[in-house]
C-alpha atoms as a PDB file:
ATOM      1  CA  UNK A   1      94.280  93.774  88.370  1.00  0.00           C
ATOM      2  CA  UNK A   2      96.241  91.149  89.404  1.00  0.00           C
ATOM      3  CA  UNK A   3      97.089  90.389  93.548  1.00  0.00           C
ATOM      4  CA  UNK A   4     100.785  91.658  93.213  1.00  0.00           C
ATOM      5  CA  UNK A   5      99.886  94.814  91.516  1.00  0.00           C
ATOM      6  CA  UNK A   6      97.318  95.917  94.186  1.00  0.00           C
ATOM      7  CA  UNK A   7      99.524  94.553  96.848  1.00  0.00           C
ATOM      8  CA  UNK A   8     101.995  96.771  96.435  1.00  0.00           C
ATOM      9  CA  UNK A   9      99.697 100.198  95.416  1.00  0.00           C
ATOM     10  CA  UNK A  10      98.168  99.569  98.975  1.00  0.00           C
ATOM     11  CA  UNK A  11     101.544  98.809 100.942  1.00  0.00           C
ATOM     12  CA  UNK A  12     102.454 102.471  99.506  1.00  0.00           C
ATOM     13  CA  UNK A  13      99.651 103.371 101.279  1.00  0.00           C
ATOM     14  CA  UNK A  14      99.681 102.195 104.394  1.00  0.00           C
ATOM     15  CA  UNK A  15     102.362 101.299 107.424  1.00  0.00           C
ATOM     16  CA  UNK A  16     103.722  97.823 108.380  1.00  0.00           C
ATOM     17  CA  UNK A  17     100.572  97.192 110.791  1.00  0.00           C
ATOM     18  CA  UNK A  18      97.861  98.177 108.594  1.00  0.00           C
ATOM     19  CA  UNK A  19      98.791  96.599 105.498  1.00  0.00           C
ATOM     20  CA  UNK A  20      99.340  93.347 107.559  1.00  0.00           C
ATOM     21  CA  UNK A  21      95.459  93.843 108.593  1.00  0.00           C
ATOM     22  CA  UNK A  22      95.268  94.138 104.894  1.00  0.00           C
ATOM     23  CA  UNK A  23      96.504  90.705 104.293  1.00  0.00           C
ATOM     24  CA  UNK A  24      94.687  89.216 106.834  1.00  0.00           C
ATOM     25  CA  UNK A  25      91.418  90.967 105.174  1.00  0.00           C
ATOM     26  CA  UNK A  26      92.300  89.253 101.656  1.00  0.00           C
ATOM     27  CA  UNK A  27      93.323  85.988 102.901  1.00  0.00           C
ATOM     28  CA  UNK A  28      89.789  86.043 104.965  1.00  0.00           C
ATOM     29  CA  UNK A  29      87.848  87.457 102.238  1.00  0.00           C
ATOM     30  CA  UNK A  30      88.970  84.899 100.081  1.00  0.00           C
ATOM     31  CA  UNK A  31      87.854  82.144 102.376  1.00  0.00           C
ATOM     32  CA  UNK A  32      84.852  83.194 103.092  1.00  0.00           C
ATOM     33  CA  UNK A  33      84.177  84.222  99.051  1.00  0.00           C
ATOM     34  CA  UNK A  34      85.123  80.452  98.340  1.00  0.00           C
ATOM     35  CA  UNK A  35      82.181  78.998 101.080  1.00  0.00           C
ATOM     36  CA  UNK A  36      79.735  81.170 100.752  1.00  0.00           C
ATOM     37  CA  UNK A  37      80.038  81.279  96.409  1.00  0.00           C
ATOM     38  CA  UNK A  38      81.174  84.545  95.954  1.00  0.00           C
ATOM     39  CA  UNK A  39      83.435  85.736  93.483  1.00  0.00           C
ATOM     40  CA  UNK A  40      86.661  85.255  94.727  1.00  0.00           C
ATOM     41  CA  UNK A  41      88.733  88.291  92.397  1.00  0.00           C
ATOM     42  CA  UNK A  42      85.890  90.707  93.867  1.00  0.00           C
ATOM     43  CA  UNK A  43      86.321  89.679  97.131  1.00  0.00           C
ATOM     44  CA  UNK A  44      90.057  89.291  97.136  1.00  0.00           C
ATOM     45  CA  UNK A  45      90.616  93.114  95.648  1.00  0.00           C
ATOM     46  CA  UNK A  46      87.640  94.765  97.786  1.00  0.00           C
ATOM     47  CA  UNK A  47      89.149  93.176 100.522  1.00  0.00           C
ATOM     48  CA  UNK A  48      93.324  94.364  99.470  1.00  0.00           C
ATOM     49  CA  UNK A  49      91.721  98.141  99.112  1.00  0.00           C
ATOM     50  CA  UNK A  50      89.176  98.409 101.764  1.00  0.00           C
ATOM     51  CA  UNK A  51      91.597 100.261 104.167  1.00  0.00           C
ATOM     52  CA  UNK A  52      92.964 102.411 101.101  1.00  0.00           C
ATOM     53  CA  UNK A  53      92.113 105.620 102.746  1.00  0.00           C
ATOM     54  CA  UNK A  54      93.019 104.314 106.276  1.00  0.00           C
ATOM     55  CA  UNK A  55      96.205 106.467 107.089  1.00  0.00           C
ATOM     56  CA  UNK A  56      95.310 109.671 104.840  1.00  0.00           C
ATOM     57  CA  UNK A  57      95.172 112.612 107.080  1.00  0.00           C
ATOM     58  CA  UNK A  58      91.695 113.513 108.500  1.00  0.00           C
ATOM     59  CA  UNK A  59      91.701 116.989 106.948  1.00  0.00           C
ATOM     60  CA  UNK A  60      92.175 115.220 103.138  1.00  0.00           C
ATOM     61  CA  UNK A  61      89.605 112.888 103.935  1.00  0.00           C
ATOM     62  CA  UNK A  62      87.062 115.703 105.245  1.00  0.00           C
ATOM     63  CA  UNK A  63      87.648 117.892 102.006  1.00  0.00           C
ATOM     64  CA  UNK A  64      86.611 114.957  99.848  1.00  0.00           C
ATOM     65  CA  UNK A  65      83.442 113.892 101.840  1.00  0.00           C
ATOM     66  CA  UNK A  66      82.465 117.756 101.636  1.00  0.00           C
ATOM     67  CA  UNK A  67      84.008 118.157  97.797  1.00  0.00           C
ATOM     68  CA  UNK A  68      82.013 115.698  96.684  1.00  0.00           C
ATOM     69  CA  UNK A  69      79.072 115.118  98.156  1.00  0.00           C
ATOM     70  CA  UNK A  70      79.200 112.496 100.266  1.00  0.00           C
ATOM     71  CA  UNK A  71      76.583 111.718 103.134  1.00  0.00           C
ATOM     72  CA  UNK A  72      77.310 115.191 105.047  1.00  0.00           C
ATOM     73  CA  UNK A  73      75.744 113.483 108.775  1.00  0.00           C
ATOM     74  CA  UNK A  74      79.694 111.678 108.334  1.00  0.00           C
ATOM     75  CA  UNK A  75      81.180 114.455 109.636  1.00  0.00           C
ATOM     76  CA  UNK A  76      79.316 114.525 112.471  1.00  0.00           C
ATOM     77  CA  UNK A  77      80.127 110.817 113.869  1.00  0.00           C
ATOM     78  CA  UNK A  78      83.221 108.942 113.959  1.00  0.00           C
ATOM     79  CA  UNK A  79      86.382 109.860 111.729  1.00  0.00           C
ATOM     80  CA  UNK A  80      87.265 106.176 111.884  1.00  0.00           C
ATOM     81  CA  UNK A  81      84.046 105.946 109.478  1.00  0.00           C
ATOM     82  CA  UNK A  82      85.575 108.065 107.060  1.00  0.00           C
ATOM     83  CA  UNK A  83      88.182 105.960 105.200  1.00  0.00           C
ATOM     84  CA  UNK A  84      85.407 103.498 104.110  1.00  0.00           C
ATOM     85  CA  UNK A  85      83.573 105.967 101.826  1.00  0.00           C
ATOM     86  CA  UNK A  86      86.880 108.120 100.787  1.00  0.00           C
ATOM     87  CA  UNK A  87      88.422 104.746 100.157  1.00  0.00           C
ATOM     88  CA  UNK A  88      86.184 104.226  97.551  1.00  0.00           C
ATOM     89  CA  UNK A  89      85.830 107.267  95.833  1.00  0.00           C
ATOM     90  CA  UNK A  90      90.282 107.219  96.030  1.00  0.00           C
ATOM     91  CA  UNK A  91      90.494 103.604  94.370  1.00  0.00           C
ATOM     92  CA  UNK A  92      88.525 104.407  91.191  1.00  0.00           C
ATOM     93  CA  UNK A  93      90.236 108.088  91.280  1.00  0.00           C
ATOM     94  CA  UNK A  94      93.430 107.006  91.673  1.00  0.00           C
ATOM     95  CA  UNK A  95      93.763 103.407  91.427  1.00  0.00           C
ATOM     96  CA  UNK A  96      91.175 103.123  88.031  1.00  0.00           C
ATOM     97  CA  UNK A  97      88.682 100.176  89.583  1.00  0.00           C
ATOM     98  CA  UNK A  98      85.279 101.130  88.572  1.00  0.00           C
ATOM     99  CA  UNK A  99      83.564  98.052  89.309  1.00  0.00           C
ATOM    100  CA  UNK A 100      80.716  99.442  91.174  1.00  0.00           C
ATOM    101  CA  UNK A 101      80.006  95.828  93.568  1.00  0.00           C
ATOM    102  CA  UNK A 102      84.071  96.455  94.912  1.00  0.00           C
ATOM    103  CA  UNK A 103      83.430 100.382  95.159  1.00  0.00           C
ATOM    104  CA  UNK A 104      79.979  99.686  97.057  1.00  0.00           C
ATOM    105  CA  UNK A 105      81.666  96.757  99.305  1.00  0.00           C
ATOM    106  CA  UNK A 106      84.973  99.098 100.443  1.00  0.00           C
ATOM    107  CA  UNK A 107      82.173 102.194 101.104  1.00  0.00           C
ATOM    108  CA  UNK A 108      80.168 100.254 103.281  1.00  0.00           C
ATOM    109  CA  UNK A 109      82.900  98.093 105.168  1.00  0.00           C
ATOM    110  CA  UNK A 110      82.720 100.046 108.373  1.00  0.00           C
ATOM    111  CA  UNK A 111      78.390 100.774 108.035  1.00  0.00           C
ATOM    112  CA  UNK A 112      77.141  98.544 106.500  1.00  0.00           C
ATOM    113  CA  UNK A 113      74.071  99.694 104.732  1.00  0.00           C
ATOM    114  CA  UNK A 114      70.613  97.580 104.798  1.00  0.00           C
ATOM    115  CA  UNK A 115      70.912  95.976 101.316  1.00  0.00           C
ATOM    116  CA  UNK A 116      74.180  94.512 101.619  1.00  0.00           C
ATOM    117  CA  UNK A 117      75.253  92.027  98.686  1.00  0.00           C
ATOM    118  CA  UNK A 118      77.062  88.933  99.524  1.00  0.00           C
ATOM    119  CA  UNK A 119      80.052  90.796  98.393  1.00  0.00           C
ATOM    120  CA  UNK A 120      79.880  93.055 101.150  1.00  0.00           C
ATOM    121  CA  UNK A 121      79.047  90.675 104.141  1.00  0.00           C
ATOM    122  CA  UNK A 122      82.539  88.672 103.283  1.00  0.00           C
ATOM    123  CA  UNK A 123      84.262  92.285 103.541  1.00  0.00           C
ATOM    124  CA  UNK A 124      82.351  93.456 106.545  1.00  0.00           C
ATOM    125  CA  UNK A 125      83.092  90.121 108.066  1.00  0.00           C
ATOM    126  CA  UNK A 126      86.390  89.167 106.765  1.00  0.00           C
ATOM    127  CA  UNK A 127      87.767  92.870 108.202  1.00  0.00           C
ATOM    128  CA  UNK A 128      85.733  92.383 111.392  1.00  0.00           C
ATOM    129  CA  UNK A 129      87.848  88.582 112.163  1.00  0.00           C
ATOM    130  CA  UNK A 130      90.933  88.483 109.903  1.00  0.00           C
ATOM    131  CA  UNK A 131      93.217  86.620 112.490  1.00  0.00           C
ATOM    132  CA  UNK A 132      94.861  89.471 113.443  1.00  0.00           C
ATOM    133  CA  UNK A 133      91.835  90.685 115.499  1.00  0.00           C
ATOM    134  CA  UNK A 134      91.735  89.993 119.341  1.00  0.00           C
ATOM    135  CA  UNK A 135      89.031  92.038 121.298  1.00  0.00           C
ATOM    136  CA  UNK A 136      85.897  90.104 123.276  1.00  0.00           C
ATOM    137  CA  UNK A 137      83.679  88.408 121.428  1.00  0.00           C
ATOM    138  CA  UNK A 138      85.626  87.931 117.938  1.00  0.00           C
ATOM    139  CA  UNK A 139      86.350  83.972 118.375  1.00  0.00           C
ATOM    140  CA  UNK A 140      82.173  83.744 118.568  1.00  0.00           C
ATOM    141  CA  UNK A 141      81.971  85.688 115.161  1.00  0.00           C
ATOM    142  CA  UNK A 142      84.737  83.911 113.561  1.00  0.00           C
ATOM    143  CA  UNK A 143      82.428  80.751 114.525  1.00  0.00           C
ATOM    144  CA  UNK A 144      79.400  82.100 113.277  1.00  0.00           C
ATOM    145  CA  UNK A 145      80.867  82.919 109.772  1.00  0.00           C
ATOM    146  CA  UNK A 146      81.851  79.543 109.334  1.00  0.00           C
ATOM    147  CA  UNK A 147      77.932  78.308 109.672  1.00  0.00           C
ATOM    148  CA  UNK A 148      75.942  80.993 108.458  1.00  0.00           C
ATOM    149  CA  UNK A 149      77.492  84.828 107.256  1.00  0.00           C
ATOM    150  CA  UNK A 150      74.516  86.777 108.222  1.00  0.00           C
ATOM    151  CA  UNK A 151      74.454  85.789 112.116  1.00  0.00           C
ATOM    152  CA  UNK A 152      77.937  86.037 111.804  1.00  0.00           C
ATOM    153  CA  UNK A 153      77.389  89.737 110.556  1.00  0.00           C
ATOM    154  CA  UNK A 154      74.597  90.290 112.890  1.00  0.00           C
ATOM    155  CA  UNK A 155      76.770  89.520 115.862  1.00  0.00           C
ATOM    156  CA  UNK A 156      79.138  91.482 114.956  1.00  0.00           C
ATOM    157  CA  UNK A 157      76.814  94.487 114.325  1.00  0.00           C
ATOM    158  CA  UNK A 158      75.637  93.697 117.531  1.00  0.00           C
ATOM    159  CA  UNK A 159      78.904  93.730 119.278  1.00  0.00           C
ATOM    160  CA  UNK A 160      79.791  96.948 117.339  1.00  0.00           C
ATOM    161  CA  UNK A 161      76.971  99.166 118.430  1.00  0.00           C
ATOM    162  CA  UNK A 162      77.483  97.205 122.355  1.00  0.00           C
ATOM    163  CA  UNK A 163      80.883  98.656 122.122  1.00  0.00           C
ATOM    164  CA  UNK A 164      80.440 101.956 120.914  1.00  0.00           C
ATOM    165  CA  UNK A 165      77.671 102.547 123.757  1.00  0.00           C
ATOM    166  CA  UNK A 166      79.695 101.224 126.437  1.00  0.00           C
ATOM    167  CA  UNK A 167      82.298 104.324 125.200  1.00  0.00           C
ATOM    168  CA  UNK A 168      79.364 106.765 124.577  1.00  0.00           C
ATOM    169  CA  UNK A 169      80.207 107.183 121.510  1.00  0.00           C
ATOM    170  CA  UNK A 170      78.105 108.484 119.052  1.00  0.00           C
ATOM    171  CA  UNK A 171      76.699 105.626 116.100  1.00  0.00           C
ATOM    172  CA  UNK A 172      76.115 106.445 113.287  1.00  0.00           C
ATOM    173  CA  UNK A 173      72.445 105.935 112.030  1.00  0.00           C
ATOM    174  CA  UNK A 174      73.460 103.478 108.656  1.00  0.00           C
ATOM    175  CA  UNK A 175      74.750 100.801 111.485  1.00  0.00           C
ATOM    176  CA  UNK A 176      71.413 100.962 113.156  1.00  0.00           C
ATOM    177  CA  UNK A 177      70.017 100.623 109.876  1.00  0.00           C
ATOM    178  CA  UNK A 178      72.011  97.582 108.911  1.00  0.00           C
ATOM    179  CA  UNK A 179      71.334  96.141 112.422  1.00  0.00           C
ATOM    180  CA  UNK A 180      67.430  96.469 112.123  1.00  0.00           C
ATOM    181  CA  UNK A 181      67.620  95.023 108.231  1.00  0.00           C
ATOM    182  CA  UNK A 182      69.530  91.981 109.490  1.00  0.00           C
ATOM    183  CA  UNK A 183      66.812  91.144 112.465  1.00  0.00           C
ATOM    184  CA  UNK A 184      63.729  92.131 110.266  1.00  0.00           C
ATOM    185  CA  UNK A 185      65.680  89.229 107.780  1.00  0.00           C
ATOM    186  CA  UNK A 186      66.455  86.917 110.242  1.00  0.00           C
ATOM    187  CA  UNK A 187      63.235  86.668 112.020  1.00  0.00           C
ATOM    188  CA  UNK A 188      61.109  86.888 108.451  1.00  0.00           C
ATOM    189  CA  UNK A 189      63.373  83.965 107.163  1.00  0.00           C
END
């Protein structure tokens, strides 16, 4: 599928501020697809659909996660989890991609998961410091990812789960899970 053709599918999608996100995703993705040799075409439409499922109502997104079997312990964290994994399942519905490395990388862009491919660290990352992005501690990620994309992804998962506690929110197990894989890696290699 070609950039302009996705471009606009997801800007139906989506209002002005998201699908600006969305660009900032692609135009991340790509750069960090280019240094870190992955393929660019993945990247670049992973990254255009990631959000897909961002502004569908909660209740939509709730029926598919029960409807079709999705990870059930969803429902009981986050709803700003949900998009990820409905995302996925929408874009090969409704959009025809089947290519299971873009499906996994836009299901596990707000998790992570513990065997994450190259494919989607540069989506995890690129969404976590497109330029849009301004919260504490982004500008030291954005650094990171220029050196080396798994401390870049481990700070981030770090700062993630920091945040979430300092709002007592709930998180959900699959980020601890990604966390723990990254140190165990880091400190074995």
């Amino acid at each position: 599928m070609e950039r302009e053709q996705a471009l606009k599918i997801v800007r139906e999608q989506m209002h002005e501020k998201r699908y600006i996100h969305t660009i900032g995703v692609m135009e991340t993705a790509i750069k960090l697809a280019r240094q870190y040799g992955v393929d660019e075409q993945k990247a670049e439409l992973a990254a255009i659909f990631h959000d897909y499922a961002k502004c569908r109502p909660i209740h939509e997104m709730e029926e598919i996660i029960k409807r079709e079997n999705m990870p059930s312990d969803l429902l009981a964290h986050n709803k700003e989890l949900w998009h990820a994994p409905v995302g996925a399942y929408l874009v090969k519905k409704e959009v025809g991609i089947t290519d299971p490395e873009i499906l996994q990388a836009i299901a596990y862009h707000t998790s992570g998961h513990e065997q994450m491919t190259m494919l989607d660290k540069v989506i995890w990352v690129a969404d976590y410091i497109e330029p849009g992005r301004k919260f504490p501690g982004v500008e030291e990620v954005r650094e990171l990812a220029r050196q080396d994309l798994n401390l870049a992804l481990l700070q981030a998962l770090k700062n993630t789960i920091s945040f979430l506690m300092s709002k007592n929110q709930r998180i959900y197990p699959l980020t601890f899970h990604t966390y723990n894989a990254f140190i165990k890696e880091e400190t074995i290699g």
